[in-house]
N, C-alpha and C. Protein backbone atom coordinates (compact mmCIF):
# COMPACT_ATOMS: atom_id res chain seq x y z
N UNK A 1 67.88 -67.96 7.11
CA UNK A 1 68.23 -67.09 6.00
C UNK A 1 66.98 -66.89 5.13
N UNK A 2 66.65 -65.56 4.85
CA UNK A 2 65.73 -65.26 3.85
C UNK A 2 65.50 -65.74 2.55
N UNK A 3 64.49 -66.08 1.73
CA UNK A 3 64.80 -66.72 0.57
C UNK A 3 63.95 -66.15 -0.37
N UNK A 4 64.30 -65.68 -1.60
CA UNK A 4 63.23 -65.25 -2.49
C UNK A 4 62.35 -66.00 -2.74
N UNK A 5 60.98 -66.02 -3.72
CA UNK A 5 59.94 -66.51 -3.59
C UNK A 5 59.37 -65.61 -4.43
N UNK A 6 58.05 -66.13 -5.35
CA UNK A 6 57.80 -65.93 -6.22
C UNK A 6 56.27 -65.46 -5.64
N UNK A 7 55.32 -64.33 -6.48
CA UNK A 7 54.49 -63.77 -5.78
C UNK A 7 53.40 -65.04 -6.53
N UNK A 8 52.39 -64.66 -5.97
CA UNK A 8 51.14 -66.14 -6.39
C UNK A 8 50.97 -65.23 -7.93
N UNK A 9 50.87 -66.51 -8.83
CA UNK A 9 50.04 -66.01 -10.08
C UNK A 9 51.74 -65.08 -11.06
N UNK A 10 52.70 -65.07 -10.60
CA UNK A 10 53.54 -64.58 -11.34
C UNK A 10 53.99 -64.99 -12.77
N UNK A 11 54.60 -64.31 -13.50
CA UNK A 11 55.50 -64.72 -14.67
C UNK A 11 57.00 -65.41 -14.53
N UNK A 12 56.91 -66.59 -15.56
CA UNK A 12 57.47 -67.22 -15.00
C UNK A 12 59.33 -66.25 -14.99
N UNK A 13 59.56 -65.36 -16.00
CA UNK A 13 60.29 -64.46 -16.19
C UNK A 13 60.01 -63.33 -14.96
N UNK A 14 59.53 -63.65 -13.44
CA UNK A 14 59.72 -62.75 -12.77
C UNK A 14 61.08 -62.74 -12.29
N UNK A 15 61.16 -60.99 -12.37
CA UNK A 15 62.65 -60.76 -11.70
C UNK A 15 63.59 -60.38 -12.29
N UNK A 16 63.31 -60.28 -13.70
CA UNK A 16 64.44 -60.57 -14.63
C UNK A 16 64.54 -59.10 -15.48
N UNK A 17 65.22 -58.46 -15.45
CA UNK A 17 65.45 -57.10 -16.15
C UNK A 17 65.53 -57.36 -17.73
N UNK A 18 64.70 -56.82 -18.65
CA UNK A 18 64.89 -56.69 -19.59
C UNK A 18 65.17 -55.79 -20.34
N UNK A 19 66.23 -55.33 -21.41
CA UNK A 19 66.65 -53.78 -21.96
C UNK A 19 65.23 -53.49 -22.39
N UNK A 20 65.42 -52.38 -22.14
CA UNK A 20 63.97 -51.94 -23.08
C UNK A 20 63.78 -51.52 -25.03
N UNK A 21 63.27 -51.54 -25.82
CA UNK A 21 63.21 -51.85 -26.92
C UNK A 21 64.40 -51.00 -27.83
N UNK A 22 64.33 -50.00 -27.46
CA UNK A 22 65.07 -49.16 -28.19
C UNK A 22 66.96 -49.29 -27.95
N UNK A 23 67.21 -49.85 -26.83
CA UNK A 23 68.91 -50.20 -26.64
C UNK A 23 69.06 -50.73 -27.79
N UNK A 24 70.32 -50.62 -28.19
CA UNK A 24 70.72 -51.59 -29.43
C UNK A 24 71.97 -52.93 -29.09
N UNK A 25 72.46 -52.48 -27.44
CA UNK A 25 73.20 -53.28 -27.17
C UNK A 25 72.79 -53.53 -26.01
N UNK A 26 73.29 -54.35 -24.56
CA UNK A 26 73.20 -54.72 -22.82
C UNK A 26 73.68 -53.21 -22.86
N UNK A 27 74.98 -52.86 -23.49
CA UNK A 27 76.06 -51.66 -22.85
C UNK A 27 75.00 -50.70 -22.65
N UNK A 28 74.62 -50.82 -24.39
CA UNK A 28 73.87 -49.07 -24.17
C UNK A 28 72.34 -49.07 -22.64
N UNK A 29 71.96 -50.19 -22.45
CA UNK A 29 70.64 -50.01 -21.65
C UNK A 29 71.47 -49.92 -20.56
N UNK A 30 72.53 -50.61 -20.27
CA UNK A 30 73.17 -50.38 -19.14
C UNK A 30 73.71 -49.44 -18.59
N UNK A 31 74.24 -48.01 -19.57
CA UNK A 31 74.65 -47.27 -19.75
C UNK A 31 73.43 -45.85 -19.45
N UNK A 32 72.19 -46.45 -20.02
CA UNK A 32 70.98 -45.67 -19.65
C UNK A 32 70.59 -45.21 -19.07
N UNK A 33 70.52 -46.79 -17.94
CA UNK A 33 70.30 -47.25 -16.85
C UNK A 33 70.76 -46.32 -15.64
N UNK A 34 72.22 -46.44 -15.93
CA UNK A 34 73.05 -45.58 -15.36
C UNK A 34 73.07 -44.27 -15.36
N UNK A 35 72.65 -43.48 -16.22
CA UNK A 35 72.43 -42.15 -16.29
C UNK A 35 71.11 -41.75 -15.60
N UNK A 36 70.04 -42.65 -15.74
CA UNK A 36 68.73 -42.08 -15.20
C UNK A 36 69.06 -42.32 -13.76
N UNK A 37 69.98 -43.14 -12.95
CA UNK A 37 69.77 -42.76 -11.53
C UNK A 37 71.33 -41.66 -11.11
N UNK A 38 71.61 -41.55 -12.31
CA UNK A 38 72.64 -40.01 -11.92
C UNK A 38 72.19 -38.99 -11.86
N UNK A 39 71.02 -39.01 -12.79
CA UNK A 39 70.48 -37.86 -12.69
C UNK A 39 69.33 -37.64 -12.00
N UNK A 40 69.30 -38.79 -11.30
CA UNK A 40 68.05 -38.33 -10.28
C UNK A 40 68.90 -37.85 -9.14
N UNK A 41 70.11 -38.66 -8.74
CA UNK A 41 70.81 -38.21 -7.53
C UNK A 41 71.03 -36.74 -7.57
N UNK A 42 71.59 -35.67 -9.02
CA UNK A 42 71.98 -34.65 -9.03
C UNK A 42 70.48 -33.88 -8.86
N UNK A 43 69.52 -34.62 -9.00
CA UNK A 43 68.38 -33.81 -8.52
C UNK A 43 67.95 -33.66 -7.11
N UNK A 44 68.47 -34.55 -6.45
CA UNK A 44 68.47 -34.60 -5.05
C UNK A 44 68.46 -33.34 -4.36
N UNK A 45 67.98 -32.71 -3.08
CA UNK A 45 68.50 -31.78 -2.07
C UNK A 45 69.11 -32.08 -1.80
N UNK A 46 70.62 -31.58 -1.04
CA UNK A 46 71.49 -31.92 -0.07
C UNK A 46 70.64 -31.60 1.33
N UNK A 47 70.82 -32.26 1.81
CA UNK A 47 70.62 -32.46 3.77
C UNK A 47 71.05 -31.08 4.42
N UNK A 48 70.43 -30.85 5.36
CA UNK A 48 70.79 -29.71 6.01
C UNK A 48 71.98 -29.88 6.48
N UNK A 49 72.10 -31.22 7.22
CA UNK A 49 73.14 -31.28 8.36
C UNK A 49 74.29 -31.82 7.45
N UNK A 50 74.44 -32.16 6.16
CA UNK A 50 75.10 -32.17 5.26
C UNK A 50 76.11 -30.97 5.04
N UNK A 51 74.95 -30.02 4.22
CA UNK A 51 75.26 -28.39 4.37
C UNK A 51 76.42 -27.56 5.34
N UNK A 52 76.06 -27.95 6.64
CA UNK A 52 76.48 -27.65 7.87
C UNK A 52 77.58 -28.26 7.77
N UNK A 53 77.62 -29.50 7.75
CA UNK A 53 79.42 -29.94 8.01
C UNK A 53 80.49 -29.23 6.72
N UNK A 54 79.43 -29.06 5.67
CA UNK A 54 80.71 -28.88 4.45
C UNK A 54 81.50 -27.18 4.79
N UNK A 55 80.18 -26.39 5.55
CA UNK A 55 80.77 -24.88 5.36
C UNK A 55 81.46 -25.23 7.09
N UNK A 56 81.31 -26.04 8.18
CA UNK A 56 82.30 -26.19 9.16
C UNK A 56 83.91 -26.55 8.59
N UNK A 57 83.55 -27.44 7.50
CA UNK A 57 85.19 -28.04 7.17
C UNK A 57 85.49 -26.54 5.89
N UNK A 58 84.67 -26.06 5.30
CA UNK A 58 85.68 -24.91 4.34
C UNK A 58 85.67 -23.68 5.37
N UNK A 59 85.30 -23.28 6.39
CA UNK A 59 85.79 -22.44 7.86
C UNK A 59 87.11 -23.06 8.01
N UNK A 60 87.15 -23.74 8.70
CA UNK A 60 88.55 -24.62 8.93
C UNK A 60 89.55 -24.34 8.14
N UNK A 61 89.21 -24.55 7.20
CA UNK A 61 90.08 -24.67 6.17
C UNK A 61 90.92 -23.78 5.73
N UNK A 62 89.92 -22.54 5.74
CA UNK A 62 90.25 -21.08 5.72
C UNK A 62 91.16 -20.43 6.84
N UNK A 63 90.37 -21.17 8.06
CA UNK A 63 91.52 -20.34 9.24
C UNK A 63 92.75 -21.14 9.19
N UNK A 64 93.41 -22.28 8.71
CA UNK A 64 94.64 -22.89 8.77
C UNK A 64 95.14 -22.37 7.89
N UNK A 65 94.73 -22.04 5.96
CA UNK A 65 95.15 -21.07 5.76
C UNK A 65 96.00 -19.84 5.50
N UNK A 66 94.66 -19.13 6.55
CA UNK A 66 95.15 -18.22 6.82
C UNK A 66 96.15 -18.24 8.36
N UNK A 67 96.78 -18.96 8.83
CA UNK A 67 97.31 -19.13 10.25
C UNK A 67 98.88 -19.64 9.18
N UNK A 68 98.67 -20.75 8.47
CA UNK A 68 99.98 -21.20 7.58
C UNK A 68 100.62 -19.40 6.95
N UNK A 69 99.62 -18.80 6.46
CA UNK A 69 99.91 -17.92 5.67
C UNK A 69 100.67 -16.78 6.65
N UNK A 70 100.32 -16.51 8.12
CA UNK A 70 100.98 -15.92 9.13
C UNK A 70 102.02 -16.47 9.57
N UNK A 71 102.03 -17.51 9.80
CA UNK A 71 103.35 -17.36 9.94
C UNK A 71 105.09 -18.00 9.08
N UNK A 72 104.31 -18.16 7.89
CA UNK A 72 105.39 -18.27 7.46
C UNK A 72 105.73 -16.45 6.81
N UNK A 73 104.93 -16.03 6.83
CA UNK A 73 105.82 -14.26 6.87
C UNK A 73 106.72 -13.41 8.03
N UNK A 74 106.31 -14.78 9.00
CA UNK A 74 106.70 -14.36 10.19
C UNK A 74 108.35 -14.63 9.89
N UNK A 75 108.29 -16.01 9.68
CA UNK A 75 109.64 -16.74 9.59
C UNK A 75 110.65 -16.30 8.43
N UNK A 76 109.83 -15.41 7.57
CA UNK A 76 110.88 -14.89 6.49
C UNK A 76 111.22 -14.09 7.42
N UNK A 77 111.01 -12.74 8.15
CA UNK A 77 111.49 -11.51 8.49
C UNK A 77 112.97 -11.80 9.47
């Protein structure tokens, strides 16, 4: 099993997350924290092959649909 380990010459506080000065609480840096990697994700590209599956499944989606929508006009007449 792998074991952490300390780099040569480190602090003895390596590793250890500290809020940065301006939080006034854990919540709020935590809360920060949390927003700066939301908003990197929403900066993200989506994937091509991503892309591709979403407009395969709203195709689909569309022809069932429109196939539900046939024949239940069928079944009123």
């Amino acid at each position: 099993m792998a074991s952490k380990s300390l780099p040569n010459g480190s602090a003895p506080d390596f590793g250890i997350i500290k809020p940065a000065t301006g939080a006034k609480s854990k919540e709020d840096w935590i809360g920060n924290q949390l927003k700066k990697v939301y908003d990197e994700a929403l900066s993200e590209d989506i994937p091509d092959d991503m892309l591709a599956l979403l407009s395969a499944l709203d195709e689909s989606a569309a022809e069932s649909d429109a196939d539900s929508d046939g024949s239940a006009e069928e079944a009123s007449e």
